[in-house]
Protein backbone atom coordinates (compact mmCIF):
# COMPACT_ATOMS: atom_id res chain seq x y z
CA UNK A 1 157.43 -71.85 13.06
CA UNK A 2 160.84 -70.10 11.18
CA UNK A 3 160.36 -66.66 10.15
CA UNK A 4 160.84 -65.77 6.86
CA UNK A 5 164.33 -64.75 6.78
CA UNK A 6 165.41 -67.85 9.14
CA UNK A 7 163.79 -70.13 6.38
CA UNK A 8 165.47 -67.95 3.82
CA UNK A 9 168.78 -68.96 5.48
CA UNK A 10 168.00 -72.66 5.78
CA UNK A 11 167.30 -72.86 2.34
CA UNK A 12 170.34 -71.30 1.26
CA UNK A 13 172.62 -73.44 3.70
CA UNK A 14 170.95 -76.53 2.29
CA UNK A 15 171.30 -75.40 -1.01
CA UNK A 16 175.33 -74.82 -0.44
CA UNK A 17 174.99 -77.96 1.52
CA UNK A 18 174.07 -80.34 -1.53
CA UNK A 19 176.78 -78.50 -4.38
CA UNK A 20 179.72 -79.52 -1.45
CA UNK A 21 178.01 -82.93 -1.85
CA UNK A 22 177.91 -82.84 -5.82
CA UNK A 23 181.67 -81.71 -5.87
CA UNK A 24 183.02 -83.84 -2.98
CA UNK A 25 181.23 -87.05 -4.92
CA UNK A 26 181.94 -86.06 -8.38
CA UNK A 27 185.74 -86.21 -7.12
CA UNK A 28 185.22 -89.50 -5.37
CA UNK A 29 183.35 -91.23 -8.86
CA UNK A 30 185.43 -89.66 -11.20
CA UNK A 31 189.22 -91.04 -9.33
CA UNK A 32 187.45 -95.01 -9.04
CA UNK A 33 186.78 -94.45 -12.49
CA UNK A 34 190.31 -93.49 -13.23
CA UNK A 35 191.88 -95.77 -10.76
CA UNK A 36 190.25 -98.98 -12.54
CA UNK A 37 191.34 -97.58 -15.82
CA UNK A 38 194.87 -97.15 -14.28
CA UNK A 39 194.31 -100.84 -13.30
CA UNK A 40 193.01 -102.16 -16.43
CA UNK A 41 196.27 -100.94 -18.42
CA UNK A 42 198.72 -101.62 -15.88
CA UNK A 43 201.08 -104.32 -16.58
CA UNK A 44 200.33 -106.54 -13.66
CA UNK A 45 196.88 -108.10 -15.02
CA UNK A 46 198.22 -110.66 -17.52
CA UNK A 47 195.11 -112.80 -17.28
CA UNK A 48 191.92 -111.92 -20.02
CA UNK A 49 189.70 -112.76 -17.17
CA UNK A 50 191.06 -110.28 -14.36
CA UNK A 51 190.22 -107.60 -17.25
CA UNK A 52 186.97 -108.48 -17.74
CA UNK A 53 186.42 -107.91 -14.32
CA UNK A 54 187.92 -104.59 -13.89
CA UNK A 55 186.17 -103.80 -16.71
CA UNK A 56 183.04 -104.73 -15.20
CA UNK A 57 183.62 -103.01 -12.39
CA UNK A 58 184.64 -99.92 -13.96
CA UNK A 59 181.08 -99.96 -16.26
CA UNK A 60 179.23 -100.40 -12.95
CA UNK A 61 181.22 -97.54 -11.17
CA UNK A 62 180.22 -95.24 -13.82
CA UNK A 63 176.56 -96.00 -13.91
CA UNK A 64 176.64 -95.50 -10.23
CA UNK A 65 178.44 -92.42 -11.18
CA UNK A 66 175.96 -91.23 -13.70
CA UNK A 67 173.12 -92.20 -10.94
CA UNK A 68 174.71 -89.92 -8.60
CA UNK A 69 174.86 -87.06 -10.80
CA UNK A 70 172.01 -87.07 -12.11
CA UNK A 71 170.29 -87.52 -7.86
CA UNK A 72 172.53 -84.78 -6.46
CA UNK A 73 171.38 -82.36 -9.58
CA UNK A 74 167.50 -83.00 -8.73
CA UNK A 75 168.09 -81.59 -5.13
CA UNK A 76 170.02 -78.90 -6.04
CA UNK A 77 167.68 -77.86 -8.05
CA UNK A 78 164.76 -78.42 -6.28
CA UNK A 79 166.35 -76.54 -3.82
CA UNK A 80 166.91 -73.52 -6.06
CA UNK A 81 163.25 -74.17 -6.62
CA UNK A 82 162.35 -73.55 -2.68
CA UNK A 83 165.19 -70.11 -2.96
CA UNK A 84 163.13 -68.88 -5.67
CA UNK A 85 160.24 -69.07 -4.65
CA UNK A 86 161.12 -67.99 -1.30
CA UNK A 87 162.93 -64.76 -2.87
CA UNK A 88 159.66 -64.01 -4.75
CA UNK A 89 158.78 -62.17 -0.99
CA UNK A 90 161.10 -60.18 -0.45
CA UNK A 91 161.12 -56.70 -1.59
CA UNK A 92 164.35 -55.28 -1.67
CA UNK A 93 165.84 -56.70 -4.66
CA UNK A 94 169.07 -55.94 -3.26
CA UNK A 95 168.87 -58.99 -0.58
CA UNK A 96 167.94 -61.41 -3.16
CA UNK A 97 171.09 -64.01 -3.56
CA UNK A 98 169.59 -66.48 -6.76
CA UNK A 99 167.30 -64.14 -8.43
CA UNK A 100 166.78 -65.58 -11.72
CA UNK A 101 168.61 -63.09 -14.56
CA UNK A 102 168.26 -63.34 -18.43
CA UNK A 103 171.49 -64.31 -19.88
CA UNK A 104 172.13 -64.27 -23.67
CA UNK A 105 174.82 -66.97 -23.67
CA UNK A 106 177.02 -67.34 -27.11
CA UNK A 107 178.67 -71.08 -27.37
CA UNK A 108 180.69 -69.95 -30.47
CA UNK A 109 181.91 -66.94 -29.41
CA UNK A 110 185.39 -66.67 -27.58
CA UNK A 111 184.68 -63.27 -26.03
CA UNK A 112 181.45 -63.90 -25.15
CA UNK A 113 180.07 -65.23 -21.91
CA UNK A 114 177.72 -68.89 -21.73
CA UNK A 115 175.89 -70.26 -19.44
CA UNK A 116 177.26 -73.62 -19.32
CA UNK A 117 176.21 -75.56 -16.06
CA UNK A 118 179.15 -77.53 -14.30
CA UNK A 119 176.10 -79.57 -13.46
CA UNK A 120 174.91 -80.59 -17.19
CA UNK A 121 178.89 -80.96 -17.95
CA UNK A 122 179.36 -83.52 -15.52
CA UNK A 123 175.76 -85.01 -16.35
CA UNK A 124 176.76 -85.52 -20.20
CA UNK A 125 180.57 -86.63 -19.38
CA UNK A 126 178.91 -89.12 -16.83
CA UNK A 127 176.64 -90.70 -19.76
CA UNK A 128 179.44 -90.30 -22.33
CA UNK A 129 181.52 -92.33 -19.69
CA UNK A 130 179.36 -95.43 -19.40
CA UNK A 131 179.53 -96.22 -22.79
CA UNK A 132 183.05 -95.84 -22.96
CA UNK A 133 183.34 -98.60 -20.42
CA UNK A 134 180.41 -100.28 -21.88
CA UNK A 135 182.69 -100.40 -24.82
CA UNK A 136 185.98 -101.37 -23.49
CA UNK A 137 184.06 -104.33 -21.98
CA UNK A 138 182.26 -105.55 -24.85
CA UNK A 139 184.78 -105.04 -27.42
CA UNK A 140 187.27 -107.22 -24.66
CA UNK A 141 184.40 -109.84 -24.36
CA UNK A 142 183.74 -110.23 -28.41
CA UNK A 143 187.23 -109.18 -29.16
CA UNK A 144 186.96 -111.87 -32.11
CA UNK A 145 183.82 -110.22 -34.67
CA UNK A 146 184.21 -107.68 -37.15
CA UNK A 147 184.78 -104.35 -36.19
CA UNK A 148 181.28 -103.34 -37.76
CA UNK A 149 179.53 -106.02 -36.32
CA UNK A 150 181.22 -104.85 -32.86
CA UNK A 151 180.54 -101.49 -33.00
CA UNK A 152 176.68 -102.15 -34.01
CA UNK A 153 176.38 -104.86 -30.96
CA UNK A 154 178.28 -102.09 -28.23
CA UNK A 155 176.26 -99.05 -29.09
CA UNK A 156 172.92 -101.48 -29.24
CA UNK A 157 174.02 -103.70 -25.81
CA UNK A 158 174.85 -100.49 -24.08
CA UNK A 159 172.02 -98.94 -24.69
CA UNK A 160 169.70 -101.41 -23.26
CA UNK A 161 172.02 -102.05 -20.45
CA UNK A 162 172.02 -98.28 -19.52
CA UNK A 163 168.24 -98.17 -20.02
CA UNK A 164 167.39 -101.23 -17.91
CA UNK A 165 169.68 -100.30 -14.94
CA UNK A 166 168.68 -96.62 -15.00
CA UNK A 167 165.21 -97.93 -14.54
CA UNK A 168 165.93 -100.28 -11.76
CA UNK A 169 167.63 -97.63 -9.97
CA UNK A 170 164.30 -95.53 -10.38
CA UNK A 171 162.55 -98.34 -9.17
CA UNK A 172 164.26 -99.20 -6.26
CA UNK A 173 165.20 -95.47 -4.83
CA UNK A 174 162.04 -93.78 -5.78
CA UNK A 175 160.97 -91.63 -8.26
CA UNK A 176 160.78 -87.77 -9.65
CA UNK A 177 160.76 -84.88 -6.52
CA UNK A 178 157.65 -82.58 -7.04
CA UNK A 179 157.76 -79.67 -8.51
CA UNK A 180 158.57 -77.06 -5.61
CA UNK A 181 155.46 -74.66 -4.52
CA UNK A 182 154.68 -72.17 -2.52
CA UNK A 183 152.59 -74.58 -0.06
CA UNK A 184 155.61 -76.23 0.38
CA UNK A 185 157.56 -72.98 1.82
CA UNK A 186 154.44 -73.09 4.36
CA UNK A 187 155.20 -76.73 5.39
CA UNK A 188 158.59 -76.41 5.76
């Protein structure tokens, strides 16, 4: 059985552990993505169909993108969970690394601090990103409707698309983590 402080220490390690892995992956994602758009508006692809499939490929990179995001965010913060919890024990406040703070965060202001998650950045640029290749790929498909017509059809397609893959990667690699307790410190 750990001691206190040694599971204290574990929890923090794992915590650091799993932002390395957010950053290192983000970076990995985020250059396919850019490499395939590098590739899609190169002048070596001459053929329609060759586009169509890096543009394929680059919608499915950034769903897997927007998958991993949003996975890597859940442990983090389950694990910030765990460190909170943990820190409720110990008594000198001084020791406590992640104590939660109040922060009054103003967006607007330019002097003014905000509390604006690298996490929830990436999160929404991740989303934002596979409609943008949803998009591209649609709009090269049915290059030949309206542009109203298009733009209805891409936002509508996507949608579903998004919805229906986000779903099958719920089904297939499990679900929501429970909410962290303080049995769970005991088990641990």
């Amino acid at each position: 059985m750990l001691s206190d402080k040694e599971r204290y220490k574990h929890l923090v390690e794992n915590h650091k552990f799993f932002f390395s892995q957010f950053i290192l992956w983000m970076v990995f994602f985020i250059s396919i993505n850019g490499g395939l758009l590098l590739a899609y508006t190169g002048e070596g692809l001459k053929d329609s169909f060759e586009k169509i499939i890096i543009l394929f490929v680059g919608y499915f990179a950034s769903i897997l993108f927007h998958c991993s995001c949003k996975s890597i965010c859940c442990y983090t913060y389950h694990f910030m969970d765990l460190i909170w919890i943990h820190e409720k024990k110990i008594q000198n406040v001084a020791d406590r690394i992640y104590s939660r703070a109040v922060v009054t965060s103003d967006y607007f202001s330019p002097r003014e601090p905000a509390n604006l998650s690298c996490m929830r950045i990436i999160l929404i640029f991740s989303f934002l990103l596979t409609y943008a290749w949803g998009i591209l790929l649609i709009s090269k498909v049915r290059s030949d409707m309206g542009l109203w017509l298009l733009i209805l059809t891409t936002v509508v397609v996507i949608t579903v698309i998004n919805l229906v893959l986000l779903q099958f990667v719920k089904v297939c690699f499990g679900g929501k983590l429970k909410k962290a307790t303080p049995i769970d410190l005991e088990t641990t």
